[in-house]
C-alpha atoms as a PDB file:
ATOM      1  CA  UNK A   1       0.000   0.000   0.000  1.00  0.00           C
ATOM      2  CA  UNK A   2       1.822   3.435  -1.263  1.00  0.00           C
ATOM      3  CA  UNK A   3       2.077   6.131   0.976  1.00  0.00           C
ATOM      4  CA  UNK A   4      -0.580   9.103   0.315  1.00  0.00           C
ATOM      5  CA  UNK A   5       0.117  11.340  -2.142  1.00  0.00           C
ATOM      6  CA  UNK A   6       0.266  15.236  -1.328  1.00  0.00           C
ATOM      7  CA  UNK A   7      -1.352  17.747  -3.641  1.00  0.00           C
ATOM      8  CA  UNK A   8       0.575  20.850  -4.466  1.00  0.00           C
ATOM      9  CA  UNK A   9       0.350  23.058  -1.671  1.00  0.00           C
ATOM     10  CA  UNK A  10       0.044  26.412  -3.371  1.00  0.00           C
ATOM     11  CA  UNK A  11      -1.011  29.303  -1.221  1.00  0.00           C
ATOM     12  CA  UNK A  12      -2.352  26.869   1.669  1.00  0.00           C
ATOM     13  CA  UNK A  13       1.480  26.205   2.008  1.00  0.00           C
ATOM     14  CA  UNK A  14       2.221  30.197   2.610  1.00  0.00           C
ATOM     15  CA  UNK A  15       0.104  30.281   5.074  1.00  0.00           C
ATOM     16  CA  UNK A  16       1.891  27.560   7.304  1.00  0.00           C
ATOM     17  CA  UNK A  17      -1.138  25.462   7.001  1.00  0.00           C
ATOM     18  CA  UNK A  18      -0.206  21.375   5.889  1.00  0.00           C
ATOM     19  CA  UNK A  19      -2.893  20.269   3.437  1.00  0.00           C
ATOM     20  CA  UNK A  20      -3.171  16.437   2.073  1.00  0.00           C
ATOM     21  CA  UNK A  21      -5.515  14.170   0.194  1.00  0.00           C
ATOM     22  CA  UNK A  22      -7.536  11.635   1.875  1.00  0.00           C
ATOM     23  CA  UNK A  23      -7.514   8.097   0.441  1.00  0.00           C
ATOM     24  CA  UNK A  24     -10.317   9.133  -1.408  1.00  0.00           C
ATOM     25  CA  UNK A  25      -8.599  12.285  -3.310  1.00  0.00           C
ATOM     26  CA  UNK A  26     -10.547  14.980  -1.333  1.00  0.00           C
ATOM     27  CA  UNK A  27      -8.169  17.748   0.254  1.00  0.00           C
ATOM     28  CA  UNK A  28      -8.301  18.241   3.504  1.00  0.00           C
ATOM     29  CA  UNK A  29      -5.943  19.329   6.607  1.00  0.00           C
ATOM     30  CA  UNK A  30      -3.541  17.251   8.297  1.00  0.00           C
ATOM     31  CA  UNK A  31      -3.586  17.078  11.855  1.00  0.00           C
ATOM     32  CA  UNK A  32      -1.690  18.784  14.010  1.00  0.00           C
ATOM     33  CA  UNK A  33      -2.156  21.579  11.449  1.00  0.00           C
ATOM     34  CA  UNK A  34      -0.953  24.853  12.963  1.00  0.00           C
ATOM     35  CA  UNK A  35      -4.810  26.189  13.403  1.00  0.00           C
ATOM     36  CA  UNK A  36      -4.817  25.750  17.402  1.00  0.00           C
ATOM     37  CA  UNK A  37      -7.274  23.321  16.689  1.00  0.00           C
ATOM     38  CA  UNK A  38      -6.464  19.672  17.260  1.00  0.00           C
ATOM     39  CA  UNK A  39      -8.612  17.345  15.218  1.00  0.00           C
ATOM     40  CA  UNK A  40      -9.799  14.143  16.500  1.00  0.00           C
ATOM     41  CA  UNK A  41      -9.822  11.728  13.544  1.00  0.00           C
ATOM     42  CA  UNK A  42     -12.540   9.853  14.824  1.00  0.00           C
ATOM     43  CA  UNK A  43     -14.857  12.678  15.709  1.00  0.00           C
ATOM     44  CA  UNK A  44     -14.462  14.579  12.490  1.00  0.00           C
ATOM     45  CA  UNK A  45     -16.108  17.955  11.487  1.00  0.00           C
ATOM     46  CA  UNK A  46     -18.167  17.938  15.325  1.00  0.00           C
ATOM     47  CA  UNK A  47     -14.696  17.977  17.422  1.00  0.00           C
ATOM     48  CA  UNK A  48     -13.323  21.042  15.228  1.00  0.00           C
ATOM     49  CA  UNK A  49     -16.769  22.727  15.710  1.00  0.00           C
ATOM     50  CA  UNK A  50     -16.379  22.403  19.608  1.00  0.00           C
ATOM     51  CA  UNK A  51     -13.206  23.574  19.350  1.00  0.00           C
ATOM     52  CA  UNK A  52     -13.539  26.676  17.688  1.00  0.00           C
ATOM     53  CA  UNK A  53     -16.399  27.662  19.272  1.00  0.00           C
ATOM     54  CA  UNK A  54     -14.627  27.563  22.764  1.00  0.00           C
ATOM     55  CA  UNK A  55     -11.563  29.380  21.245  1.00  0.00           C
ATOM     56  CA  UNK A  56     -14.209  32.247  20.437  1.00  0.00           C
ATOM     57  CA  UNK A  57     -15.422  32.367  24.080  1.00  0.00           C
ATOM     58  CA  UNK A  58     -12.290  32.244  25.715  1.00  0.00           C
ATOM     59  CA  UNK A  59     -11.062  35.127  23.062  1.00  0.00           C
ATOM     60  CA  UNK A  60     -14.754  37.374  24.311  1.00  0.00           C
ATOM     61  CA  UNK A  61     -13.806  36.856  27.621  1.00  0.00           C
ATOM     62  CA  UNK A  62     -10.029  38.465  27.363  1.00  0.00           C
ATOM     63  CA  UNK A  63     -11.086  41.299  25.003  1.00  0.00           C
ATOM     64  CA  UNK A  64     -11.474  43.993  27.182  1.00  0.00           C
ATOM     65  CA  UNK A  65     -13.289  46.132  24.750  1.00  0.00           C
ATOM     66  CA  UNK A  66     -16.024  43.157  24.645  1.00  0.00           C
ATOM     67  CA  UNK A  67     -16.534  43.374  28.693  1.00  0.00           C
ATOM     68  CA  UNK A  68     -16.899  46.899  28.644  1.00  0.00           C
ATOM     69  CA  UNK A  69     -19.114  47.494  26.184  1.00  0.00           C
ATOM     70  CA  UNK A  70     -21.614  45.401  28.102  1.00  0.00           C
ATOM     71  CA  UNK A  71     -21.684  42.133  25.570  1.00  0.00           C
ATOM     72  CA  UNK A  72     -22.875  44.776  22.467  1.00  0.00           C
ATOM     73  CA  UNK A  73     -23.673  43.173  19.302  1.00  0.00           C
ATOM     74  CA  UNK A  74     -22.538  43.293  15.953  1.00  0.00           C
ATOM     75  CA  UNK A  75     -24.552  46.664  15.433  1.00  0.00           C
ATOM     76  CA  UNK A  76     -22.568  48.277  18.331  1.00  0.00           C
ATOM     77  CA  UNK A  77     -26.179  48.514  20.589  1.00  0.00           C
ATOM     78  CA  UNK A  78     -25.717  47.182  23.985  1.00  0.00           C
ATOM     79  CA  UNK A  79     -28.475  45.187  25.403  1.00  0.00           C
ATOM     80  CA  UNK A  80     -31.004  46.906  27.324  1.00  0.00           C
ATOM     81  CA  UNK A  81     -30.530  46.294  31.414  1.00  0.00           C
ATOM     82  CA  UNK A  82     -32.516  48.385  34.322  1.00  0.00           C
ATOM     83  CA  UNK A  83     -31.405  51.318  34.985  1.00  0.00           C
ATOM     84  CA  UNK A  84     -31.359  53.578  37.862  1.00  0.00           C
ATOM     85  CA  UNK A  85     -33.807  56.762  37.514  1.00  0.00           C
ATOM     86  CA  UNK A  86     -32.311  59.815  38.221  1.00  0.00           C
ATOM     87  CA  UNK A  87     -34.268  61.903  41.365  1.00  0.00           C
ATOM     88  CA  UNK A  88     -36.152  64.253  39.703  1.00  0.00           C
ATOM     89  CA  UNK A  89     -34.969  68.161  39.844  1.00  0.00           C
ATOM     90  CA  UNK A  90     -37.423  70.307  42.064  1.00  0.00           C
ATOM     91  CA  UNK A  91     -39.186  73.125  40.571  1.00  0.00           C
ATOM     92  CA  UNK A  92     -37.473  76.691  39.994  1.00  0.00           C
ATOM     93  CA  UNK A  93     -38.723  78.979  42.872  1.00  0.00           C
ATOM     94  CA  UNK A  94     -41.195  81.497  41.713  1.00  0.00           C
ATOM     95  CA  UNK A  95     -40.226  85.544  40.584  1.00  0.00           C
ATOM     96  CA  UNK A  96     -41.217  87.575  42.824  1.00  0.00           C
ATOM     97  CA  UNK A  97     -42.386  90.783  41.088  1.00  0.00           C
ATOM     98  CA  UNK A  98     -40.784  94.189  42.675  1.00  0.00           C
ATOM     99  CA  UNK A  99     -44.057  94.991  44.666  1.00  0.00           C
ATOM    100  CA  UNK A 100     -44.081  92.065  46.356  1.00  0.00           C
ATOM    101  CA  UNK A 101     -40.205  91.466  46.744  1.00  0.00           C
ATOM    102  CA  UNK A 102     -40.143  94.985  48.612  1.00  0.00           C
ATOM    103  CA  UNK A 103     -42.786  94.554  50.890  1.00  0.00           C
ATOM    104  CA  UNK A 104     -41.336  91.001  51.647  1.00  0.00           C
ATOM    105  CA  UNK A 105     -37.910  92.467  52.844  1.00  0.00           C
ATOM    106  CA  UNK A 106     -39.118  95.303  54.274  1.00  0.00           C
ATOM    107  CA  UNK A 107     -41.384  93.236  56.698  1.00  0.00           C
ATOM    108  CA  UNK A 108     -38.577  90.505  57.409  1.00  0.00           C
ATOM    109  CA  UNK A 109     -36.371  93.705  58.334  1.00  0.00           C
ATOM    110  CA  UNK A 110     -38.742  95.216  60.779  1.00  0.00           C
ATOM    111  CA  UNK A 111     -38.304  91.917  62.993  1.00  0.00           C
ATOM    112  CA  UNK A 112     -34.917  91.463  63.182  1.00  0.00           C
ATOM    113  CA  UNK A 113     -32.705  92.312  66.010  1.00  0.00           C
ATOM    114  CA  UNK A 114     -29.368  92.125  64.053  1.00  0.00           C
ATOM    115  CA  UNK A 115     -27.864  93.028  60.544  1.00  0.00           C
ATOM    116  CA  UNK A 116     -29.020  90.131  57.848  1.00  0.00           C
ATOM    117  CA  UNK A 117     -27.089  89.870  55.143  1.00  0.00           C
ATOM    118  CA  UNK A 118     -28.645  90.334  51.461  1.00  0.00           C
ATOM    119  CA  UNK A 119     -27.522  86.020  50.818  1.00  0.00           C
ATOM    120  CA  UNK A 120     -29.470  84.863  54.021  1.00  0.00           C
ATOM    121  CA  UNK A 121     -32.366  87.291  52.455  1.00  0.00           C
ATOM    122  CA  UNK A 122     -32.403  85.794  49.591  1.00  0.00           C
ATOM    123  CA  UNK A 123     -32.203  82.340  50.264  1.00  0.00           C
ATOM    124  CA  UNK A 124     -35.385  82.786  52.810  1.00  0.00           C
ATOM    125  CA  UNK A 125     -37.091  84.342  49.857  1.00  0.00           C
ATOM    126  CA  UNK A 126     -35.519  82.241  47.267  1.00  0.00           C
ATOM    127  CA  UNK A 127     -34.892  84.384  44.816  1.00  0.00           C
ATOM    128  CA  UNK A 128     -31.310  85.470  43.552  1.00  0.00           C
ATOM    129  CA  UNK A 129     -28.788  87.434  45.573  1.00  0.00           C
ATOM    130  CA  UNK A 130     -27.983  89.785  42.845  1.00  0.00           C
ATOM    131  CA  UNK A 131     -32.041  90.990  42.585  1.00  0.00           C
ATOM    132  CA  UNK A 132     -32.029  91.264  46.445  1.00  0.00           C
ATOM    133  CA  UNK A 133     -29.213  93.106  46.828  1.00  0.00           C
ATOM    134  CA  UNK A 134     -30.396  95.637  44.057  1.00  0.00           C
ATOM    135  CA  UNK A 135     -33.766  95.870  46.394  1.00  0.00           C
ATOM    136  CA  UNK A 136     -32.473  96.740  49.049  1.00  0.00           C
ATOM    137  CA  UNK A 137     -30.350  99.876  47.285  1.00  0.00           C
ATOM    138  CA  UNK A 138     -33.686 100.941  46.009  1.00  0.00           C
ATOM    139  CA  UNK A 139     -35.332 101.037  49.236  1.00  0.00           C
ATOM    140  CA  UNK A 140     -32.708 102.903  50.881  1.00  0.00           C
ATOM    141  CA  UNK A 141     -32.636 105.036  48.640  1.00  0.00           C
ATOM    142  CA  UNK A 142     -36.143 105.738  48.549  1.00  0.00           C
ATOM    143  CA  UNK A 143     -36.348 105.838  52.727  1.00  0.00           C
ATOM    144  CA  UNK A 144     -33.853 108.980  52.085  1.00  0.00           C
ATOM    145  CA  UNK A 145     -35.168 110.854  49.925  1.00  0.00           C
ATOM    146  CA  UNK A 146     -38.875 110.639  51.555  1.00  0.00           C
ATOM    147  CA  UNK A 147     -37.116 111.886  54.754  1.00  0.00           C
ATOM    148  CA  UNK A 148     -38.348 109.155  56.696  1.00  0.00           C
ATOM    149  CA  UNK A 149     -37.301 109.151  60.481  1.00  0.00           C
ATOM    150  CA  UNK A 150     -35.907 106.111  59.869  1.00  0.00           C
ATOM    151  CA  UNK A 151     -33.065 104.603  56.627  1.00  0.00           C
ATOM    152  CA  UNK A 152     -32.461 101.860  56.018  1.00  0.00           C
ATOM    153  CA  UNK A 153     -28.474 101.210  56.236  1.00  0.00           C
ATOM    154  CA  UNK A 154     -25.920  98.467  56.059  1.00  0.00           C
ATOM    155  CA  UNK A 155     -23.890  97.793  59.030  1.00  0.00           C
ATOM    156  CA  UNK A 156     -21.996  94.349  60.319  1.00  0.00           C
ATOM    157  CA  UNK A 157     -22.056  92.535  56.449  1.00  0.00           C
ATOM    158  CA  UNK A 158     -25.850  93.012  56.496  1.00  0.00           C
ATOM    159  CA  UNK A 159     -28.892  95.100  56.796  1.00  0.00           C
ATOM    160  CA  UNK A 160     -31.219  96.585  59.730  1.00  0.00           C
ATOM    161  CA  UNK A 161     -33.259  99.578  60.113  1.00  0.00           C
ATOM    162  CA  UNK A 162     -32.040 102.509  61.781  1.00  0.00           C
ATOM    163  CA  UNK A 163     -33.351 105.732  63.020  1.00  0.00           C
ATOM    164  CA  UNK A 164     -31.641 108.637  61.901  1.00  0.00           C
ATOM    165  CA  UNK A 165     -29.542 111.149  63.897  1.00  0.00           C
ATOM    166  CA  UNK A 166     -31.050 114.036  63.532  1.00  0.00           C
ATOM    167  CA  UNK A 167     -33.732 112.889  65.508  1.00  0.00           C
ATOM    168  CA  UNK A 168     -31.587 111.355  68.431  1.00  0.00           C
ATOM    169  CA  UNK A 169     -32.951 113.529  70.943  1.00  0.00           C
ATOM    170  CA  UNK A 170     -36.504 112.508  70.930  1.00  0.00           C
ATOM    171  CA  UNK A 171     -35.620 108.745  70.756  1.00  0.00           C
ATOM    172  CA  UNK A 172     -33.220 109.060  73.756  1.00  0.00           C
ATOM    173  CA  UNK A 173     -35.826 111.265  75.679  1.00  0.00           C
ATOM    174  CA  UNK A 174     -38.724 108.372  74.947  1.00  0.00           C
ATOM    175  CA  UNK A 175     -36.579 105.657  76.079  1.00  0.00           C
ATOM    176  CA  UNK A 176     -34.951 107.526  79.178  1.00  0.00           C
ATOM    177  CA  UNK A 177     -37.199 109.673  80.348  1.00  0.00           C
ATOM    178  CA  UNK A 178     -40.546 108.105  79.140  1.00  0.00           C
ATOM    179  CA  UNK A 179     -41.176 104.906  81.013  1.00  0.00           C
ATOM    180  CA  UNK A 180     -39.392 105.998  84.111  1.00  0.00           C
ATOM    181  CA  UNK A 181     -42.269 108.625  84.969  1.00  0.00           C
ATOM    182  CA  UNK A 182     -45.454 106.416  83.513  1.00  0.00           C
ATOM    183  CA  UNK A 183     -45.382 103.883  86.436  1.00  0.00           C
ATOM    184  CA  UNK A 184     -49.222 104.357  88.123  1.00  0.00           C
ATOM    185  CA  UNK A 185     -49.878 104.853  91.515  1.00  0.00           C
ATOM    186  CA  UNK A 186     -50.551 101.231  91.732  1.00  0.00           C
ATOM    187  CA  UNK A 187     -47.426 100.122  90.655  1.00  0.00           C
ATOM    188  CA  UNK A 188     -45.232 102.449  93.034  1.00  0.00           C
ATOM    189  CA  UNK A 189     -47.222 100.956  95.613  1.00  0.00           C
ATOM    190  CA  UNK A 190     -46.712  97.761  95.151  1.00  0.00           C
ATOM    191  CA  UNK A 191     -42.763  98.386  93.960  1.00  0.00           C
ATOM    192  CA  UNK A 192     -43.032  99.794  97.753  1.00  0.00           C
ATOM    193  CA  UNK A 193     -44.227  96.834  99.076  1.00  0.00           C
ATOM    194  CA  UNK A 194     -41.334  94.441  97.049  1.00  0.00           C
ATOM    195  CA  UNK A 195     -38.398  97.045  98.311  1.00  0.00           C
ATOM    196  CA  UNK A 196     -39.731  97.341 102.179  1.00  0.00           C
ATOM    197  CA  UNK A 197     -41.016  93.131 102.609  1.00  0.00           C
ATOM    198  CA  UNK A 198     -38.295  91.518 100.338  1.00  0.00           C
ATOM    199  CA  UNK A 199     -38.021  88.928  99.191  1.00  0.00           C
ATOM    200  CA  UNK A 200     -42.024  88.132  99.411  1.00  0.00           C
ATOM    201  CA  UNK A 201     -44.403  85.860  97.626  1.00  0.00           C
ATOM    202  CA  UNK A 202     -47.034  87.597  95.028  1.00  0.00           C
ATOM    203  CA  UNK A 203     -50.003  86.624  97.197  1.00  0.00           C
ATOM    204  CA  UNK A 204     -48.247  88.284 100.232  1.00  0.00           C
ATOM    205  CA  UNK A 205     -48.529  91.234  98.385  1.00  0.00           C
ATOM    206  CA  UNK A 206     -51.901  91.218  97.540  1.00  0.00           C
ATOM    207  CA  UNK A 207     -52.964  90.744 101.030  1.00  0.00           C
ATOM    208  CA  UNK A 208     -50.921  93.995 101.847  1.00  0.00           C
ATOM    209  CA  UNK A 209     -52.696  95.944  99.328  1.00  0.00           C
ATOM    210  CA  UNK A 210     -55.641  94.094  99.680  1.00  0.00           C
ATOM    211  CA  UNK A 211     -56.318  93.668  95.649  1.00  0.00           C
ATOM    212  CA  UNK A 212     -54.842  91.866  93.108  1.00  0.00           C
ATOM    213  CA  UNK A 213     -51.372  92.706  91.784  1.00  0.00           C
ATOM    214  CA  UNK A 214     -50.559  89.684  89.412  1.00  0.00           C
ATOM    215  CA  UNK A 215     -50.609  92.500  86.158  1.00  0.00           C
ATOM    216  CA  UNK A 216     -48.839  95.149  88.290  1.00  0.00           C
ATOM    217  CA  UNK A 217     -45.757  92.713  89.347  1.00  0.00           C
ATOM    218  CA  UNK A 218     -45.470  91.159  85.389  1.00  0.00           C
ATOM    219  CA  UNK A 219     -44.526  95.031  84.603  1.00  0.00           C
ATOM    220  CA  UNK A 220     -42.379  95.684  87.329  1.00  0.00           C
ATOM    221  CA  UNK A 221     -40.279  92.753  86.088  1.00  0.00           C
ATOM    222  CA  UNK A 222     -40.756  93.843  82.359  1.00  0.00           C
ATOM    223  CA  UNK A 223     -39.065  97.086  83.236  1.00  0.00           C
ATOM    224  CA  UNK A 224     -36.620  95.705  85.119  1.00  0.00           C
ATOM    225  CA  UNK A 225     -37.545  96.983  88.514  1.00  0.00           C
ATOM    226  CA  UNK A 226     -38.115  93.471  90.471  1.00  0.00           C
ATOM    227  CA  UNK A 227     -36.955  90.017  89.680  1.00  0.00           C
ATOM    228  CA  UNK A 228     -37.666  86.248  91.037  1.00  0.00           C
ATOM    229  CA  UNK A 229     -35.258  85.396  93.616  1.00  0.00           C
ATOM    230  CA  UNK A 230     -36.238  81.280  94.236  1.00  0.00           C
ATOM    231  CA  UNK A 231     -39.170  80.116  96.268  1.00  0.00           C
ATOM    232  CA  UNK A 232     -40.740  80.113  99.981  1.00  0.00           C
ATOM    233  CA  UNK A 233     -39.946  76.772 101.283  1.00  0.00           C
ATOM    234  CA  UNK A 234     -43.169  76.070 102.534  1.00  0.00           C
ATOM    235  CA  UNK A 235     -45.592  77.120  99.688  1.00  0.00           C
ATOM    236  CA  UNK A 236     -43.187  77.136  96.848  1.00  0.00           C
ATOM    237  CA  UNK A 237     -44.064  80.400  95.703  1.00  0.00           C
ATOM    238  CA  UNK A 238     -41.851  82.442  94.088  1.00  0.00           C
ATOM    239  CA  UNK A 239     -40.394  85.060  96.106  1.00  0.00           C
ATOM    240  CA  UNK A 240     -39.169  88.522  94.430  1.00  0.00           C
ATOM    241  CA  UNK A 241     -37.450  91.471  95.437  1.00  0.00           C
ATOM    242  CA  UNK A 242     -35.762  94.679  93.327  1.00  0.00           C
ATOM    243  CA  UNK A 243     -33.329  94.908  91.245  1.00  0.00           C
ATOM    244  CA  UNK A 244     -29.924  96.720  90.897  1.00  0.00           C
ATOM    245  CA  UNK A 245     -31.511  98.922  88.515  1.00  0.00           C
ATOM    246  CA  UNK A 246     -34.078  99.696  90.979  1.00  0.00           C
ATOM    247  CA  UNK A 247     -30.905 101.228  92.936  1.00  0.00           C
ATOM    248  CA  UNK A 248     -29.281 102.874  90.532  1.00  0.00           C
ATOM    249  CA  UNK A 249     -32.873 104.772  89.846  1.00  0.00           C
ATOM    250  CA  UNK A 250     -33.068 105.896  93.539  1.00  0.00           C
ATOM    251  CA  UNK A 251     -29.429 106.956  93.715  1.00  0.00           C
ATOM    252  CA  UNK A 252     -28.544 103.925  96.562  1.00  0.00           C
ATOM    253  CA  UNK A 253     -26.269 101.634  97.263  1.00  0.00           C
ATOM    254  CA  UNK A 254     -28.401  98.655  98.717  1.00  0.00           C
ATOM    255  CA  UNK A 255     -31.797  98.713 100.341  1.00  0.00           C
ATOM    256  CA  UNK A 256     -30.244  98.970 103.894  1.00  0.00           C
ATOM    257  CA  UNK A 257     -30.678 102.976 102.525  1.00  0.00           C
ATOM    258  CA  UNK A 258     -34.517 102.989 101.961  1.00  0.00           C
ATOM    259  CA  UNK A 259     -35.912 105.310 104.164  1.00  0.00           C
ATOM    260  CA  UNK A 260     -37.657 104.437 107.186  1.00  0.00           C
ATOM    261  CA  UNK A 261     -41.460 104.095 106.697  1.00  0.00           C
ATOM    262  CA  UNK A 262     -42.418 105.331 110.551  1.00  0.00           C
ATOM    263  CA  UNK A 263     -42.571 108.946 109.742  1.00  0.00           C
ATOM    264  CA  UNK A 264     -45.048 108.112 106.936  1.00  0.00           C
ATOM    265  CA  UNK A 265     -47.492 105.803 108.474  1.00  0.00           C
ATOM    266  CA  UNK A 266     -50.599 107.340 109.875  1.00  0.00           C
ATOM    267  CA  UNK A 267     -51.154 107.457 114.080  1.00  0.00           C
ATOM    268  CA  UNK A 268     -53.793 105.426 114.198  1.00  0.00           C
ATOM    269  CA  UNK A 269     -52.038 102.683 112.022  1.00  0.00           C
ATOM    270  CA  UNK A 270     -52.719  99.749 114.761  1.00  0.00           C
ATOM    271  CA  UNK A 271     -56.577 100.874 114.887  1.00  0.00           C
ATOM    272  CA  UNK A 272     -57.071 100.267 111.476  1.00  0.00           C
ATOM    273  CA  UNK A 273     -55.006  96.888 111.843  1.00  0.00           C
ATOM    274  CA  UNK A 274     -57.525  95.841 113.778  1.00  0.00           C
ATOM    275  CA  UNK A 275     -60.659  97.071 111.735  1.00  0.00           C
ATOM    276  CA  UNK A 276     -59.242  94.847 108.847  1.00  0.00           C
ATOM    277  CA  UNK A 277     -58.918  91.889 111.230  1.00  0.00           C
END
């Protein structure tokens, strides 16, 4: 039996590939062909199919360009995969129109009790700094040349109302001199009663002035005058007694300097201690 003949290789021999003839005269490739693909005689065509077909997945699976395009096909179009929605944006904050962005700030700075500055404005009314800031030029500017008793100036990095200085006199007179003389005859009598009994309960005073004095005390301690000093340890009711501005009105030191109240107390004081009893 002769050896198998070889066809002339022609270009299959420039590309490094070894090509024979079966016994039957069909070409075909010898084994161990340099293809990476060893073909089992005995399993034919099916064993080179399984072959190649792994060598394509293990080539996907090292092309980095494959992995991260997301396994895209031959058209370039990934496959669509859920997707996270993105929050939605809120809604822009309204324009304010000029009317109402001037009253706004002009009622936010009648409250406060410090310079605000024009970005803490804004961001309460949301609206933009640069608009805000013009505002508040045009107000001033229009407080001044009214003549208003009061401008509107900035001070500290912000803005606050202000009264002018031309009319410092008045507003130092008001303040100074104004509630200082408009305490009623009920309250100087029952300050008298705090400064002479201290420290004593509310209802203690009431019996010495034999009416109620729960309105007259709260403004003696909203000017100032008398203050809570603890509680009476058998009632637990607050106790008060006067303040150092209290002393400084009257010119003392402490209350050791009150006056004494003999020379002002009537003659027949113990008779009309015991009427009331």
């Amino acid at each position: 039996m002769g050896s198998p003949a070889y066809a002339d290789a022609g270009p299959a021999a420039d590309a490094g590939i070894d090509q024979a003839t079966g016994s039957d005269g069909t070409p075909g490739i010898a084994a161990g062909s340099d293809l990476g693909v060893d073909v089992d005689p005995e399993r034919g065509d099916d064993s080179a199919r399984d072959a190649t077909a792994k060598r394509d997945g293990d080539t996907f699976a090292q092309d980095p360009e494959q992995r991260t395009s997301g396994g895209a096909g031959a058209d370039g179009v990934p496959p669509k995969r859920g997707r996270r929605r993105a929050a939605p944006e809120p809604a822009p904050a309204p324009v304010l129109d000029d009317a109402e962005l001037r009253g706004a700030l002009e009622a936010i700075l009648l409250v406060v009790d410090q310079p605000v500055s024009e970005l803490n404005l804004a961001e309460v009314l949301e609206q933009a700094p640069e608009r805000v800031g013009a505002m508040l030029d045009e107000i001033a500017a229009g407080y001044t040349a009214a003549g208003h008793g009061f401008e509107l100036r900035r001070a500290a990095g912000g803005w606050r109302l202000y009264t002018r200085p031309e009319y410092a006199t008045y507003v130092e007179r008001f303040v100074l001199d104004g509630q200082s003389v408009r305490l009623t005859q009920a309250a100087l009598e029952t300050l008298a009663v705090v400064a002479y009994r201290q420290p004593v309960t509310r209802s203690r005073i009431s019996a010495i002035r034999g009416v109620n004095c729960d309105g007259v005390l709260r403004t003696l301690v909203g000017r100032g005058l008398v203050e809570e000093c603890g509680t009476e340890a058998d009632s637990g009711a607050f106790l008060y007694r006067t303040t150092t501005m209290f002393l400084e009105k009257l010119g003392l030191n402490s209350v050791d300097d009150l006056p004494p109240l003999a020379p002002f107390l009537p003659d027949d004081v113990e008779e009309l201690a015991d009427a009331t009893r």
